[in-house]
N, C-alpha and C. Protein backbone atom coordinates (compact mmCIF):
# COMPACT_ATOMS: atom_id res chain seq x y z
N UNK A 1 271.57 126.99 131.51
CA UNK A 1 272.74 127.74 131.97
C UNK A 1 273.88 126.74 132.18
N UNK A 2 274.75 127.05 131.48
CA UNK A 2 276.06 126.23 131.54
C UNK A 2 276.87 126.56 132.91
N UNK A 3 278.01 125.23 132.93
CA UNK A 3 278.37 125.74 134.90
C UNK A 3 279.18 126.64 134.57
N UNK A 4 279.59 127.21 133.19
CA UNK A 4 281.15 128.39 133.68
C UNK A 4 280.18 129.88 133.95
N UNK A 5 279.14 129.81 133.07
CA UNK A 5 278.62 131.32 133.38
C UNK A 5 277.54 131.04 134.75
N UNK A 6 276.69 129.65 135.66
CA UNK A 6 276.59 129.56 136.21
C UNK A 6 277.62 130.45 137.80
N UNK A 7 278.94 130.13 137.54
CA UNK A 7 279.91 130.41 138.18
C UNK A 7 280.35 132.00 138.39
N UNK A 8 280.18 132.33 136.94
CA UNK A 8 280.33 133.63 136.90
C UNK A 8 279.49 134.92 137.54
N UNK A 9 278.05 134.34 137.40
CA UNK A 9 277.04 134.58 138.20
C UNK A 9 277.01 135.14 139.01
N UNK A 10 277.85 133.46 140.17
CA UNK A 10 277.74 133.90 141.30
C UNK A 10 278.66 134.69 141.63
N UNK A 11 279.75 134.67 141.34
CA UNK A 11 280.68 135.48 141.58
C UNK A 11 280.43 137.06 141.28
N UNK A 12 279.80 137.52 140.49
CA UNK A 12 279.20 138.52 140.43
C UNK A 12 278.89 138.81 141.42
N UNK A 13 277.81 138.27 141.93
CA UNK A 13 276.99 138.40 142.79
C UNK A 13 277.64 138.69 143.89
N UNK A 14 278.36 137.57 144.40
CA UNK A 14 279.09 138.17 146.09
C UNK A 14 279.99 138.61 145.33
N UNK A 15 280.71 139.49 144.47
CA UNK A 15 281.59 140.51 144.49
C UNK A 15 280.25 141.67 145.01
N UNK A 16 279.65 141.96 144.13
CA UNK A 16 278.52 142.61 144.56
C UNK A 16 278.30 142.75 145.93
N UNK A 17 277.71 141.88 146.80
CA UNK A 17 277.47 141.93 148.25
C UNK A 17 278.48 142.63 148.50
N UNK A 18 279.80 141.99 148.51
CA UNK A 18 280.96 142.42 149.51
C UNK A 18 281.18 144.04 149.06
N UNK A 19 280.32 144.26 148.04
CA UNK A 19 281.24 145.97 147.57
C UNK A 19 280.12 146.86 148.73
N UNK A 20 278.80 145.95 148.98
CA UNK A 20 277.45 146.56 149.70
C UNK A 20 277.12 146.64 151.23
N UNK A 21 278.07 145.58 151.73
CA UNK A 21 278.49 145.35 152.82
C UNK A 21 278.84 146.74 154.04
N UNK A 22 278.74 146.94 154.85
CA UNK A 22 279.33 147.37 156.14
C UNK A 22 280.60 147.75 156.19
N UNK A 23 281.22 146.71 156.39
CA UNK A 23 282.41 146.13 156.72
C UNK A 23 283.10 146.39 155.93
N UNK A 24 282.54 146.56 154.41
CA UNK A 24 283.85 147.23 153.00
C UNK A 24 283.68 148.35 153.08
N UNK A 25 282.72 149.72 154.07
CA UNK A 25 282.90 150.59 153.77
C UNK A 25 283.69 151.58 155.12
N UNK A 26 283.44 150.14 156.20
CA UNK A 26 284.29 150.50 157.10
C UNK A 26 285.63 150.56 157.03
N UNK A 27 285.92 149.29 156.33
CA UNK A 27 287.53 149.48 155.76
C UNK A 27 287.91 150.28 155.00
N UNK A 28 287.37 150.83 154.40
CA UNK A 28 287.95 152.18 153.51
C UNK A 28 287.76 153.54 154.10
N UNK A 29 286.91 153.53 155.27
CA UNK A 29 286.92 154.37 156.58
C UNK A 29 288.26 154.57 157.11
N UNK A 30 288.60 153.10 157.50
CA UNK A 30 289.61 153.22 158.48
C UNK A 30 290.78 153.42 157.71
N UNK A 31 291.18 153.24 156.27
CA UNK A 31 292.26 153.19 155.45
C UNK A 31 292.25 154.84 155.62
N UNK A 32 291.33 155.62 154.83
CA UNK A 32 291.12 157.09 154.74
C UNK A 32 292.17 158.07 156.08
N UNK A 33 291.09 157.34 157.35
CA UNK A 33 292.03 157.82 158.30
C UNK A 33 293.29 157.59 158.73
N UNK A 34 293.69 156.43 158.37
CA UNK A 34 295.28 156.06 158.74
C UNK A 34 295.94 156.75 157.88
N UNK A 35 295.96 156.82 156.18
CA UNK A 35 296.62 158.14 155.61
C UNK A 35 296.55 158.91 155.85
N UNK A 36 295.39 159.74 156.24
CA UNK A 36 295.41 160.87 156.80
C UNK A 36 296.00 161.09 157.59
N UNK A 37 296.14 160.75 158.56
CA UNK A 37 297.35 160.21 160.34
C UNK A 37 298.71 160.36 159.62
N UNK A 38 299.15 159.08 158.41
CA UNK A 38 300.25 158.73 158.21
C UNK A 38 300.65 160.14 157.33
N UNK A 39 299.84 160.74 156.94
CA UNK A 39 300.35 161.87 156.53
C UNK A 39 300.53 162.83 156.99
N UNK A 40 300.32 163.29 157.93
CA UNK A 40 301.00 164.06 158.83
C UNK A 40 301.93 164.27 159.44
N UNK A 41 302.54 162.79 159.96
CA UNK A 41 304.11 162.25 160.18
C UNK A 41 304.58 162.51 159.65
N UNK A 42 306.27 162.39 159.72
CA UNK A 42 307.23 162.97 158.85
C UNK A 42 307.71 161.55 159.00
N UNK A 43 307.04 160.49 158.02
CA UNK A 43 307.81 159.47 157.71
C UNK A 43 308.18 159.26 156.47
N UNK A 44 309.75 158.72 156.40
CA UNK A 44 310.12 157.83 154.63
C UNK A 44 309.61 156.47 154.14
N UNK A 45 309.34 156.79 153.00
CA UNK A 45 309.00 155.51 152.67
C UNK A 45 310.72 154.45 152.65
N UNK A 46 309.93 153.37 152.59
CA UNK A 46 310.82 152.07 151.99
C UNK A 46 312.32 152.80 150.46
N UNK A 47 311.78 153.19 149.87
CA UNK A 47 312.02 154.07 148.98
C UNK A 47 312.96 154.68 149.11
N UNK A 48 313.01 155.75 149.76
CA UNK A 48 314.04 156.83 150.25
C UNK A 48 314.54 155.82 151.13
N UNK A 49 314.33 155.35 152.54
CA UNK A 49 315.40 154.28 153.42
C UNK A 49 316.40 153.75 152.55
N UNK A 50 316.04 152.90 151.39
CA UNK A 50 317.35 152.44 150.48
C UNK A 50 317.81 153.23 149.80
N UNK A 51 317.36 154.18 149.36
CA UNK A 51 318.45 155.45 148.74
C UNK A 51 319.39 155.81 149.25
N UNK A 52 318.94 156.07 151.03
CA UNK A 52 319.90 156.92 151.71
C UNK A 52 320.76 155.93 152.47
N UNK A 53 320.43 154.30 152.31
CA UNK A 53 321.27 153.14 152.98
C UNK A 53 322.63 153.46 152.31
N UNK A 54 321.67 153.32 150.39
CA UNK A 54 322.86 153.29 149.32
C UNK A 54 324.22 154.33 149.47
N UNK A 55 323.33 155.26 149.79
CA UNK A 55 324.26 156.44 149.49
C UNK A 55 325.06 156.58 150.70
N UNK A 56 324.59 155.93 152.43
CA UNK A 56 325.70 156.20 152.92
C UNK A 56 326.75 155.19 153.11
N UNK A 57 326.31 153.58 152.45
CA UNK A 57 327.61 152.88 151.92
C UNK A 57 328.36 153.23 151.09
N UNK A 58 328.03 154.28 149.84
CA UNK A 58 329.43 154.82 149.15
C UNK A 58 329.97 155.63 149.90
N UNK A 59 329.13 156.44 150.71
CA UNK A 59 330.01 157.63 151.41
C UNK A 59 331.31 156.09 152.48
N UNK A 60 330.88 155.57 152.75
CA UNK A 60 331.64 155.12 153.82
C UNK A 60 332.75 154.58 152.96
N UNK A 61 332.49 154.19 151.67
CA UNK A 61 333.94 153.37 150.70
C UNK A 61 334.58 154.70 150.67
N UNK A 62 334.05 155.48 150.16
CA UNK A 62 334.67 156.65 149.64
C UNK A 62 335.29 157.50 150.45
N UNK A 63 334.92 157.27 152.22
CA UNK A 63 336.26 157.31 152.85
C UNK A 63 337.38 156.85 153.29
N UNK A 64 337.00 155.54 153.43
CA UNK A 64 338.02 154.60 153.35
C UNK A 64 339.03 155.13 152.60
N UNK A 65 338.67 155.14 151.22
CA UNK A 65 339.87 155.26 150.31
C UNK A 65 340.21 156.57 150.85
N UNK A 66 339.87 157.52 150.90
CA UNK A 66 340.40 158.94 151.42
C UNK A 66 341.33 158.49 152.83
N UNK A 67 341.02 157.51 153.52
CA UNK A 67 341.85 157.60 154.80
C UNK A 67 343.01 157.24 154.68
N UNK A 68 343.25 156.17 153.50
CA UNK A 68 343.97 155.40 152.68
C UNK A 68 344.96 156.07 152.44
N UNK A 69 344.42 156.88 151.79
CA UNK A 69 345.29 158.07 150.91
C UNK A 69 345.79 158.64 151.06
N UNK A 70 345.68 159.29 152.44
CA UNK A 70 346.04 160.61 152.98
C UNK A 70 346.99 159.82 154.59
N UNK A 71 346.77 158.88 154.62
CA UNK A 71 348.02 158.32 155.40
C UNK A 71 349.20 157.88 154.33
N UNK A 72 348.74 156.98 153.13
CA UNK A 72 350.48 157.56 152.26
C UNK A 72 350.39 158.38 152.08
N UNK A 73 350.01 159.65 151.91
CA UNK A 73 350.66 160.71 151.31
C UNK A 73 351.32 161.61 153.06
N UNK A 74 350.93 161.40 154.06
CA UNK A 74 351.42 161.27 155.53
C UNK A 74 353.11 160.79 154.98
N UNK A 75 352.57 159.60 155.27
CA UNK A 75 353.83 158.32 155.06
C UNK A 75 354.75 159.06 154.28
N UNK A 76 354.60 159.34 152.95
CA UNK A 76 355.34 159.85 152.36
C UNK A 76 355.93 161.13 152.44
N UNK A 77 355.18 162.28 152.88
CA UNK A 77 356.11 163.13 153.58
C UNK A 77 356.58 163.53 154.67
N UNK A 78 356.69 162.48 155.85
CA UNK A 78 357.01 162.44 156.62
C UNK A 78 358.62 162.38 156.34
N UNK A 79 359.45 163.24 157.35
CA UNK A 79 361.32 163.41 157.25
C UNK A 79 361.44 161.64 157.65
N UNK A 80 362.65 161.35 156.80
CA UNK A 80 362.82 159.75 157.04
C UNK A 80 363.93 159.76 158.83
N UNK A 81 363.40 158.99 158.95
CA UNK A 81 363.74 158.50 160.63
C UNK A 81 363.23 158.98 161.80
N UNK A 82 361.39 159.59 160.99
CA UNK A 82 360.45 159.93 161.58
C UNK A 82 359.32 159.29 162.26
């Protein structure tokens, strides 16, 4: 037996254990239930948070310019020596 499939072997092997283990089936216990939990919340992902960051930095340019705007057009029809 050569050392790379020697290696491979073992690695097999404790992949194996660890899939047989306790402890890996407790963790996928406890994962199960935390989605389950987390799904019930009414939380956003990461995902939507930057969508709606994005979208309310244009809203905020996009009033700017509107405030912009609508004070010259103020300015401008305002009677002069107003």
């Amino acid at each position: 037996m050569d050392l790379n499939s020697f290696f491979e072997d073992m690695q097999a092997r404790i992949s194996e254990l660890a899939r047989q283990t306790p402890a890996r089936e407790l963790e996928q216990n406890v994962r199960a239930l935390l989605q389950q939990g987390f799904s019930k919340l009414d939380l956003a992902t990461r995902q939507d948070l930057d969508l709606q960051t994005e979208l309310l930095a244009r809203a905020r340019a996009r009033l700017t310019e509107l405030e912009a705007r609508v004070a010259e057009l103020e300015k401008r029809a305002a009677p002069p020596g107003a």
